[in-house]
C-alpha atoms as a PDB file:
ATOM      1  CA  UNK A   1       3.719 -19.222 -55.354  1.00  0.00           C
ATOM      2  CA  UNK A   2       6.792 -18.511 -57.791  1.00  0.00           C
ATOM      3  CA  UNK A   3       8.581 -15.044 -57.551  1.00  0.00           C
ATOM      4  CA  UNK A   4       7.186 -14.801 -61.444  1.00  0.00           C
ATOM      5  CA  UNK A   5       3.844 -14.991 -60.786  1.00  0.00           C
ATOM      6  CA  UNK A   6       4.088 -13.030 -57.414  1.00  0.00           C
ATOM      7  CA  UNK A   7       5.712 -10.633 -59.341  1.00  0.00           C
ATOM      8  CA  UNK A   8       2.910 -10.608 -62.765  1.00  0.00           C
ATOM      9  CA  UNK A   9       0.114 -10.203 -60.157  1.00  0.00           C
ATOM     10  CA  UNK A  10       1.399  -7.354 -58.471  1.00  0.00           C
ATOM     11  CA  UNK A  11       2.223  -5.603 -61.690  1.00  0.00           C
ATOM     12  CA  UNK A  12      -1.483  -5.701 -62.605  1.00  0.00           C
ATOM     13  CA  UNK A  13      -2.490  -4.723 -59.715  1.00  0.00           C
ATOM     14  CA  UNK A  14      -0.950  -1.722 -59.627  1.00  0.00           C
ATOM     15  CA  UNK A  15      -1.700  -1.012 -63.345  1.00  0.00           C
ATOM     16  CA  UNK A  16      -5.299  -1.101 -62.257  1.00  0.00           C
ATOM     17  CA  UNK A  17      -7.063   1.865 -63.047  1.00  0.00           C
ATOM     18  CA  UNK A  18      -9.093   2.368 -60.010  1.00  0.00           C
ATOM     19  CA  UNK A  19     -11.496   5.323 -61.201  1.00  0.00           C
ATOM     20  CA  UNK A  20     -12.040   3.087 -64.196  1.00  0.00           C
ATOM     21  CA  UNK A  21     -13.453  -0.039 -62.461  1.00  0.00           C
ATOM     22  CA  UNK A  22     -15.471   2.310 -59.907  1.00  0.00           C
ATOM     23  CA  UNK A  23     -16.564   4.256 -62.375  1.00  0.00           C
ATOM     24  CA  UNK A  24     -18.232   0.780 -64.321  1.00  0.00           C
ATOM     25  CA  UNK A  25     -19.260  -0.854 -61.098  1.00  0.00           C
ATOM     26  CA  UNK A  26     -23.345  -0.964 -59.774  1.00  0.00           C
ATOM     27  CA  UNK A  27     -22.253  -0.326 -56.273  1.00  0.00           C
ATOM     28  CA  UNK A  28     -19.086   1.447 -56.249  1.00  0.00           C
ATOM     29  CA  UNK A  29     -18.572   1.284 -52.208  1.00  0.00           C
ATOM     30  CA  UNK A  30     -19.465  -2.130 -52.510  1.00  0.00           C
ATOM     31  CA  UNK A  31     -16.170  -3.366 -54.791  1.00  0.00           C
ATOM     32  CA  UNK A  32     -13.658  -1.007 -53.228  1.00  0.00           C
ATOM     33  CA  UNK A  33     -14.344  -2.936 -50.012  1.00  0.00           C
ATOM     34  CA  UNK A  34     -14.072  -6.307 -52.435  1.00  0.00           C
ATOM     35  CA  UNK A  35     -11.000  -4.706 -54.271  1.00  0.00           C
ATOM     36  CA  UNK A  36      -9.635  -3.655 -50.171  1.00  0.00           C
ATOM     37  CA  UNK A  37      -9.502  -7.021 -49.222  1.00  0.00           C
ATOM     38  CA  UNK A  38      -8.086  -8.046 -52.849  1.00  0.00           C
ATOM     39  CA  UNK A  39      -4.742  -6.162 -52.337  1.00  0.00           C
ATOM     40  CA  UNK A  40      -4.697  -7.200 -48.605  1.00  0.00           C
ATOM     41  CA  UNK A  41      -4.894 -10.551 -49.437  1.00  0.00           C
ATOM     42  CA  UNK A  42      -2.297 -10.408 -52.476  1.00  0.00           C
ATOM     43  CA  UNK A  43      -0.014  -7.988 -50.079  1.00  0.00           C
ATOM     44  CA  UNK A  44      -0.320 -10.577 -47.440  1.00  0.00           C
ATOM     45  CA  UNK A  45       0.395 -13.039 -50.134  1.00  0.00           C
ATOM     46  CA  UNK A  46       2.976 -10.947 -51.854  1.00  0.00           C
ATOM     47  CA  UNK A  47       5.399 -10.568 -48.535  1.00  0.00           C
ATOM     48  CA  UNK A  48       5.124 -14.172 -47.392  1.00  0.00           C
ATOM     49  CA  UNK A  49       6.601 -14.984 -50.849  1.00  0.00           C
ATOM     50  CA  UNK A  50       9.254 -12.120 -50.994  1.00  0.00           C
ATOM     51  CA  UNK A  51       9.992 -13.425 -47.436  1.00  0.00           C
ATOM     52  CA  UNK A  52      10.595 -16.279 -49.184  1.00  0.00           C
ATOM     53  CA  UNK A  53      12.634 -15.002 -52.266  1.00  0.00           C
ATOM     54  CA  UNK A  54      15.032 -12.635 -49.866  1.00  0.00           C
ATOM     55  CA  UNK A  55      15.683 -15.947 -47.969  1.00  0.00           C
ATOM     56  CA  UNK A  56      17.024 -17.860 -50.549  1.00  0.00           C
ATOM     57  CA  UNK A  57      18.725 -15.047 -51.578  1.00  0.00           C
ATOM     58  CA  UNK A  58      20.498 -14.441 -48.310  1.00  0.00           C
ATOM     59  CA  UNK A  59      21.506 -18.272 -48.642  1.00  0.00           C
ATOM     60  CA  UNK A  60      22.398 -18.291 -52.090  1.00  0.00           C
ATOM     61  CA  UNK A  61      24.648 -15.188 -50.280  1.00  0.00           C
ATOM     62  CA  UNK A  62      25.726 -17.227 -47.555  1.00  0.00           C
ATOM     63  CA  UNK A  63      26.991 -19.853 -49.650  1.00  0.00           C
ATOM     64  CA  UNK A  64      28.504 -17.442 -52.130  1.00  0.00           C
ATOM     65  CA  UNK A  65      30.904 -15.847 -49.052  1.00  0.00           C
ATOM     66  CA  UNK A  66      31.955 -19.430 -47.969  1.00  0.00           C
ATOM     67  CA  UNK A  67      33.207 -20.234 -51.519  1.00  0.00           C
ATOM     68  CA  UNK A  68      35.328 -17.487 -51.106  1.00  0.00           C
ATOM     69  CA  UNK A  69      36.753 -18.064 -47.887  1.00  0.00           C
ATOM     70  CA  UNK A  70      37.198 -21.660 -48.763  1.00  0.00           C
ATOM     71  CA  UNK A  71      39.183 -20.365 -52.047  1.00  0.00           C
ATOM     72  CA  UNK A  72      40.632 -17.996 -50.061  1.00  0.00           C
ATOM     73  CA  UNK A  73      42.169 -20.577 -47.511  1.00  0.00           C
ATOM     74  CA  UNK A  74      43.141 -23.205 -49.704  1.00  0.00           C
ATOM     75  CA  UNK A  75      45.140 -20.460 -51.502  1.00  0.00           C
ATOM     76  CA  UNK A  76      46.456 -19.823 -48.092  1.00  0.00           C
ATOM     77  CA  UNK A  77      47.381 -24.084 -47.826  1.00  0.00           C
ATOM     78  CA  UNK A  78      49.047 -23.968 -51.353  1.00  0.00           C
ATOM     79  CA  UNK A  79      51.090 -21.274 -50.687  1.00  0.00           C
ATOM     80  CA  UNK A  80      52.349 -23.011 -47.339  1.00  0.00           C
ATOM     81  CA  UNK A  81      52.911 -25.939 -49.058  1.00  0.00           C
ATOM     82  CA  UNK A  82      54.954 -24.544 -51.735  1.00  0.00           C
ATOM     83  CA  UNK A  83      57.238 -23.072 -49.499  1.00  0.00           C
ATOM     84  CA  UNK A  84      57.383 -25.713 -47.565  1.00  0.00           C
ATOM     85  CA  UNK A  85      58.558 -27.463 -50.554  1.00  0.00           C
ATOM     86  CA  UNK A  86      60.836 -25.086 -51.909  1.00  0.00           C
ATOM     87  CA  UNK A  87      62.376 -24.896 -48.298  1.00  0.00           C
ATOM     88  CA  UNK A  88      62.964 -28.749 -48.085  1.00  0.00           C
ATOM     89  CA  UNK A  89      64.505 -28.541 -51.469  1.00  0.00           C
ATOM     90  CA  UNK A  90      67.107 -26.218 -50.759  1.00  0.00           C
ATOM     91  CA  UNK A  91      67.994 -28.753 -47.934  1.00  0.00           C
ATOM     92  CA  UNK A  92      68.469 -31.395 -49.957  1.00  0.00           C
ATOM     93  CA  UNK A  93      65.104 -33.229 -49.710  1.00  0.00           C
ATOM     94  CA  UNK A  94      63.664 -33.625 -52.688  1.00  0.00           C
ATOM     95  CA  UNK A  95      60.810 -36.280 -51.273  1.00  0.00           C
ATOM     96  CA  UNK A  96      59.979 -34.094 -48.946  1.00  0.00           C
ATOM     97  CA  UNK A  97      59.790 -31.470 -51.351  1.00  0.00           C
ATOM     98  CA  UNK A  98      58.062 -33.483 -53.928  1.00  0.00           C
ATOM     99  CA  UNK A  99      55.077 -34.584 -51.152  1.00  0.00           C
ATOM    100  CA  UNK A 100      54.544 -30.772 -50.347  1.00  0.00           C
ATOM    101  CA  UNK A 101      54.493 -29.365 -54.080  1.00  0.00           C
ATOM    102  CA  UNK A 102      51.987 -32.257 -54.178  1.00  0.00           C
ATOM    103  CA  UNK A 103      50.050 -30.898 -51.413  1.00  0.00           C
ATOM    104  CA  UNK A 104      50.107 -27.233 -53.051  1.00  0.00           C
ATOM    105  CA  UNK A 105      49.058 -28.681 -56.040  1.00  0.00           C
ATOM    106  CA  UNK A 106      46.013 -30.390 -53.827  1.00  0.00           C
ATOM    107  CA  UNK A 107      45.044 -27.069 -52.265  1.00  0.00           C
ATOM    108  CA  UNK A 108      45.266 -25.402 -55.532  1.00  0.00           C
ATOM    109  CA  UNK A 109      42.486 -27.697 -57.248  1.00  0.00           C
ATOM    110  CA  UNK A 110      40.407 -26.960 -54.270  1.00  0.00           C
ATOM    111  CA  UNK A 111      40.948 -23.287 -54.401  1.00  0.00           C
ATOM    112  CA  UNK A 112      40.195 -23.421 -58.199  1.00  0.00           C
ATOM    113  CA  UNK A 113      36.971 -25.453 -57.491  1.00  0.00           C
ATOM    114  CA  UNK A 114      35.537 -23.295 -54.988  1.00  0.00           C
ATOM    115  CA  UNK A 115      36.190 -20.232 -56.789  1.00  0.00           C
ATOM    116  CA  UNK A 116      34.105 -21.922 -59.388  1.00  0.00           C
ATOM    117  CA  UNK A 117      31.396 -22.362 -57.585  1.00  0.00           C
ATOM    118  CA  UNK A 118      31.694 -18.328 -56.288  1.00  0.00           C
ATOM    119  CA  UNK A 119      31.643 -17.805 -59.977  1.00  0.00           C
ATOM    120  CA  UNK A 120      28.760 -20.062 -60.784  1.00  0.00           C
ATOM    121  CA  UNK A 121      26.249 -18.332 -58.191  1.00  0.00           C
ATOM    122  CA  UNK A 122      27.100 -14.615 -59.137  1.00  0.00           C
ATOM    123  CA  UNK A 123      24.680 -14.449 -61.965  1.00  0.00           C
ATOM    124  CA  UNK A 124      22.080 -16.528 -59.979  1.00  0.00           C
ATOM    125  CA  UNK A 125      22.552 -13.874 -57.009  1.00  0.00           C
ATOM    126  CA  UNK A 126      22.580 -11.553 -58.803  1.00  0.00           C
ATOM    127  CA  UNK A 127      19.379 -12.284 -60.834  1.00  0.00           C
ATOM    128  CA  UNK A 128      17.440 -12.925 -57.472  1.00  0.00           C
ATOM    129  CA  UNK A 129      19.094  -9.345 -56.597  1.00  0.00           C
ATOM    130  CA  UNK A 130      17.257  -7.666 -59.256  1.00  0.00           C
ATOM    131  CA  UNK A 131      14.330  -9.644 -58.977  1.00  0.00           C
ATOM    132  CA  UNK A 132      14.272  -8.708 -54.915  1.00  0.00           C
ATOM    133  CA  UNK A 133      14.268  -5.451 -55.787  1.00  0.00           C
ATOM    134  CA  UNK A 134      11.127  -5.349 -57.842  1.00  0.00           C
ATOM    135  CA  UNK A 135       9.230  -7.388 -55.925  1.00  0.00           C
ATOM    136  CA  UNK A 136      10.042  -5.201 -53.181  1.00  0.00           C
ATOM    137  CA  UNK A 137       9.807  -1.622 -55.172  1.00  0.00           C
ATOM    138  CA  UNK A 138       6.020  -3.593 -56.054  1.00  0.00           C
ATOM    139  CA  UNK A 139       4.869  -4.562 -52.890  1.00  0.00           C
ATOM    140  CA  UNK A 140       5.336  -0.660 -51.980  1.00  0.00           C
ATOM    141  CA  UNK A 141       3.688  -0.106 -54.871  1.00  0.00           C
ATOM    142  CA  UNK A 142       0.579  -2.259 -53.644  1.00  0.00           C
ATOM    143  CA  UNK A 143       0.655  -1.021 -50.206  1.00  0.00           C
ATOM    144  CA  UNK A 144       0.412   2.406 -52.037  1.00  0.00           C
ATOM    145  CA  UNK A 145      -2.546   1.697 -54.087  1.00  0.00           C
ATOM    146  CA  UNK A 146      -3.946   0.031 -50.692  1.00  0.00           C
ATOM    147  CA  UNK A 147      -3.717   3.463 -49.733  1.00  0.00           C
ATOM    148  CA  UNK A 148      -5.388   5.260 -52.326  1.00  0.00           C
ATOM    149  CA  UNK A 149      -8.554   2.318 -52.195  1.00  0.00           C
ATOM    150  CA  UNK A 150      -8.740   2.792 -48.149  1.00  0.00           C
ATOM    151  CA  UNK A 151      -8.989   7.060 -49.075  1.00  0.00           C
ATOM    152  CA  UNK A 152     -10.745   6.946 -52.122  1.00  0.00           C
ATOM    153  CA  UNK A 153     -14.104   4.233 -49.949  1.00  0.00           C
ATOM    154  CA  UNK A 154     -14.018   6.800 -46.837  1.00  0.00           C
ATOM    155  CA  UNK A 155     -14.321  10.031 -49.828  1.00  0.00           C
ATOM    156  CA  UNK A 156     -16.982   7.579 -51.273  1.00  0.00           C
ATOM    157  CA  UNK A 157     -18.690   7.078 -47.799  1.00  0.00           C
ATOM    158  CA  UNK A 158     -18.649  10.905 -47.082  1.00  0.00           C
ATOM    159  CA  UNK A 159     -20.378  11.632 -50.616  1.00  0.00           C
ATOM    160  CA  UNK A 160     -22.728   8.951 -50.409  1.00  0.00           C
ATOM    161  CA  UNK A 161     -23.809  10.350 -46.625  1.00  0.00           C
ATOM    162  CA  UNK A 162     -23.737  13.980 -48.156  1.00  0.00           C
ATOM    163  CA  UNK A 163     -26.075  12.790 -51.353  1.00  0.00           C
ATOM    164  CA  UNK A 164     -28.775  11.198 -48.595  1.00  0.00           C
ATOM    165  CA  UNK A 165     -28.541  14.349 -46.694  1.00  0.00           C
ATOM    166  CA  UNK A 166     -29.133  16.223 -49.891  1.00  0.00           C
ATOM    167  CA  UNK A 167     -32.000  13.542 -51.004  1.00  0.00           C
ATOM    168  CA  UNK A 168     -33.872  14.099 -48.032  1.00  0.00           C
ATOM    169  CA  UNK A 169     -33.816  17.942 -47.945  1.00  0.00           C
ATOM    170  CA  UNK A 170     -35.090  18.262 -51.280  1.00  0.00           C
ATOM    171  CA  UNK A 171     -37.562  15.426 -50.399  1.00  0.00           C
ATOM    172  CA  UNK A 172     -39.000  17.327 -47.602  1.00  0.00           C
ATOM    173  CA  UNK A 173     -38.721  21.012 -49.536  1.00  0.00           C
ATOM    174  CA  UNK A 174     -41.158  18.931 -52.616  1.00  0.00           C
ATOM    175  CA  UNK A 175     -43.140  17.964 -49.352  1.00  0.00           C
ATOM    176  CA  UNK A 176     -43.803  21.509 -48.632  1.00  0.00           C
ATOM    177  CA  UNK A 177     -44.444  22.428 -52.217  1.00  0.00           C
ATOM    178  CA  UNK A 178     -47.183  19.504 -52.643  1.00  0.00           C
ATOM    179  CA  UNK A 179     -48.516  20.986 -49.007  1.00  0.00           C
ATOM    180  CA  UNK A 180     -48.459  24.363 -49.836  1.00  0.00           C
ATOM    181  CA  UNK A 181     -49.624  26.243 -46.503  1.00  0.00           C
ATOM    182  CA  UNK A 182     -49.903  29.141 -48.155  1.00  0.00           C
ATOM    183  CA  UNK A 183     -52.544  28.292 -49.952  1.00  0.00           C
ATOM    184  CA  UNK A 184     -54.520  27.111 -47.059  1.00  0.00           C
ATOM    185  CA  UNK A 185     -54.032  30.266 -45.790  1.00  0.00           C
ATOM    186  CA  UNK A 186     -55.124  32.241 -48.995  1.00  0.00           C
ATOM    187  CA  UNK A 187     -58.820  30.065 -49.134  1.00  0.00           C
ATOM    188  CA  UNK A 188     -59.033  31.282 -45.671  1.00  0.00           C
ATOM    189  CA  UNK A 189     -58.112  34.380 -46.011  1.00  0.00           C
ATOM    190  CA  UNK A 190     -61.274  34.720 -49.001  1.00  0.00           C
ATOM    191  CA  UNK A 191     -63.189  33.015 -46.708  1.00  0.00           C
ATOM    192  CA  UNK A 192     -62.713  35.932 -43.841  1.00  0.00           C
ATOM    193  CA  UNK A 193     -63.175  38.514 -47.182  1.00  0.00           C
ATOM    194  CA  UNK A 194     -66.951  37.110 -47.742  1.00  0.00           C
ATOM    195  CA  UNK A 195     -67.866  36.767 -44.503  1.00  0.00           C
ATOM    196  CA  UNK A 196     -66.534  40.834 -44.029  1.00  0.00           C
ATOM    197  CA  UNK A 197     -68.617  41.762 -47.564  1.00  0.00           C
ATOM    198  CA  UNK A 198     -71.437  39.916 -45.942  1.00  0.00           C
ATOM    199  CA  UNK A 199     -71.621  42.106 -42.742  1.00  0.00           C
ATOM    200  CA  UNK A 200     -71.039  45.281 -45.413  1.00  0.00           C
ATOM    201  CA  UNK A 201     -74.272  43.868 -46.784  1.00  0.00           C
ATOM    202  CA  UNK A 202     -76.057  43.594 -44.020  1.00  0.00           C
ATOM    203  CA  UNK A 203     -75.230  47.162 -42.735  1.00  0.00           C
ATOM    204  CA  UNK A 204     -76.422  48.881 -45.977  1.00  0.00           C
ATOM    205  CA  UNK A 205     -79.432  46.773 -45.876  1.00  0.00           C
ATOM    206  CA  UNK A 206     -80.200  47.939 -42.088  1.00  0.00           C
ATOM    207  CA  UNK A 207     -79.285  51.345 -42.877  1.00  0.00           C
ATOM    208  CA  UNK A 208     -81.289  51.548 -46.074  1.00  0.00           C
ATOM    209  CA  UNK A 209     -84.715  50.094 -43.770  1.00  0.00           C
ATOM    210  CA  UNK A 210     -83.740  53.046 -41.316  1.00  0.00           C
ATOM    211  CA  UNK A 211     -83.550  55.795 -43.845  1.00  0.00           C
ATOM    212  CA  UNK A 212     -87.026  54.732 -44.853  1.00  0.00           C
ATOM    213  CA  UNK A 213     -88.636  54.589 -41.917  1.00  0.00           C
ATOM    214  CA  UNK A 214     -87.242  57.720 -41.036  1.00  0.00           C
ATOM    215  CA  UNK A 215     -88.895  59.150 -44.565  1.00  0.00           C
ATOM    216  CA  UNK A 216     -92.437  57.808 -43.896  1.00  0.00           C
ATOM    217  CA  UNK A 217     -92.242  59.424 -40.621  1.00  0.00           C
ATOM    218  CA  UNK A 218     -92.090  62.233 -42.461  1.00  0.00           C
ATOM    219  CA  UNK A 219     -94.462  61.803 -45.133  1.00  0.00           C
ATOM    220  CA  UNK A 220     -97.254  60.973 -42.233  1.00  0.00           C
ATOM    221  CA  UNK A 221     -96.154  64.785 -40.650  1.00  0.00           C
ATOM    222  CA  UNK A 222     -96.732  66.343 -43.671  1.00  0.00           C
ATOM    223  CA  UNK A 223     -99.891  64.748 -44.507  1.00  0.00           C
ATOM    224  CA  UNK A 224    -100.909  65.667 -40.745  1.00  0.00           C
ATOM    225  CA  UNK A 225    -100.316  69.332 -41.665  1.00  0.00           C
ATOM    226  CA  UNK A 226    -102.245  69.318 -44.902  1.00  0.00           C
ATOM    227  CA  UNK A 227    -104.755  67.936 -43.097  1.00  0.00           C
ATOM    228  CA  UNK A 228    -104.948  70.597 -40.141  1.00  0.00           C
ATOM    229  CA  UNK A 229    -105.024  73.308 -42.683  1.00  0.00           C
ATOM    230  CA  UNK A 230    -107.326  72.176 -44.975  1.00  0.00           C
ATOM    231  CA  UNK A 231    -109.792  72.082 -42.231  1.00  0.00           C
ATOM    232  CA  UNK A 232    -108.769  75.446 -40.678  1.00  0.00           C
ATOM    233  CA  UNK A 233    -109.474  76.675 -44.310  1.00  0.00           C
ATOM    234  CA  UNK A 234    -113.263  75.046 -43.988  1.00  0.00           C
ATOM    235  CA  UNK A 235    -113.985  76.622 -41.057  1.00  0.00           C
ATOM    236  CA  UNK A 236    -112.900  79.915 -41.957  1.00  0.00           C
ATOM    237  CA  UNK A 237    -110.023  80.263 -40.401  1.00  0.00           C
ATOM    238  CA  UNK A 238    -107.941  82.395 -43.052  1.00  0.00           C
ATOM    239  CA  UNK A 239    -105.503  83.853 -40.440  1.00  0.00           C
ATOM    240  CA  UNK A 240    -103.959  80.705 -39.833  1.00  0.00           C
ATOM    241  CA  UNK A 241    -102.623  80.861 -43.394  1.00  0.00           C
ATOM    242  CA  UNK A 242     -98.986  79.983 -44.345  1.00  0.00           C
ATOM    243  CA  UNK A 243     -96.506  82.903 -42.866  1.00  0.00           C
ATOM    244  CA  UNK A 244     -99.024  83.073 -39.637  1.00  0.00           C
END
């Protein structure tokens, strides 16, 4: 994997609106634990090729700092050699001299070729600098948003156990409402009513058949008196009259 595609994937992921694809899924829990193992995976991914990049960077490094000790050093080497030269001309040997102004001249070109190379690799280190840096700034960025998921499933979790408590409360209050005890206890609560106007009935009836009896018993006593005087009257018996 390149550092520009490394790089394109985990801009979009962390441009993803979260809320937005939960809010459009079926089964919300369901793809944050597919989008949790998405950025786990492309984190994993995402290091292993930063690894990568930082490596080649540190070589490109490397290789930067030994083409400027090598310039450095051969600059060192010409400036021997020139003296060198300089010293065996003032003693009268010019071939001497000649061989080490050659040999400056030698060190020189190499100094001048390895400081090309330093300048050759600046903009490519520096390039990978900047790009190291935003695949790193990135892949906190990811590891972030990993964050947020991993919070956001267990707040999704909680609601979801808090909604089936819910569910089955009002589940079992519509229970009661379809099962209305009270109601039971209102028929039977009629049904203890009649049987009490019932036993009112019968008492009236019982005292109404005693009230009556107790009346003919004394109709018959007052017949019995007529009786005795009307045949006190027939046999002349006028001092047993009323008042006597």
């Amino acid at each position: 994997m390149t550092k520009q595609s490394v790089l394109g994937r985990i801009t979009t992921l962390i441009r993803a609106n979260v809320n937005s694809i939960l809010d459009s899924a079926e089964d919300p829990q369901k793809m944050i634990d597919q989008l949790i193992r998405d950025y786990s995976n492309n984190i994993a991914d995402a290091e292993a090729a930063i690894a990568e990049t930082i490596g080649n960077l540190r070589l490109l490094e490397q290789d930067y700092q030994e083409d400027v000790r090598t310039a450095e050093e051969w600059g060192r080497k010409a400036i021997a050699a020139s003296a060198k030269a300089d010293e065996m001309r003032a003693m009268g040997d010019a071939v001497d001299a000649d061989k080490f102004d050659n040999l400056a001249k030698v060190a020189l070109q190499r100094q001048i070729a390895a400081e090309g190379e330093a300048r050759t690799a600046q903009p490519t280190i520096a390039s990978q600098q900047e790009v190291t840096a935003k695949l790193k700034d990135g892949l906190s960025g990811m590891k972030e948003k990993l964050k947020q998921l991993q919070s956001k499933r267990a707040e999704l979790v909680a609601r979801a156990k808090t909604a089936e408590a819910q569910n089955r409360v009002a589940d079992a209050v519509k229970s009661i409402d379809v099962l209305d005890p009270t109601s039971d206890l209102g028929r039977f609560e009629e049904k203890i009513r009649r049987q009490e106007a019932l036993a009112l009935g019968k008492q009236e009836i019982a005292a109404s058949t005693l009230d009556s009896q107790f009346n003919e018993l004394v109709e018959i006593e007052a017949v019995t008196e007529v009786e005795a005087r009307l045949a006190a009257l027939k046999a002349g018996g006028r001092q047993q009259a009323i008042g006597q």
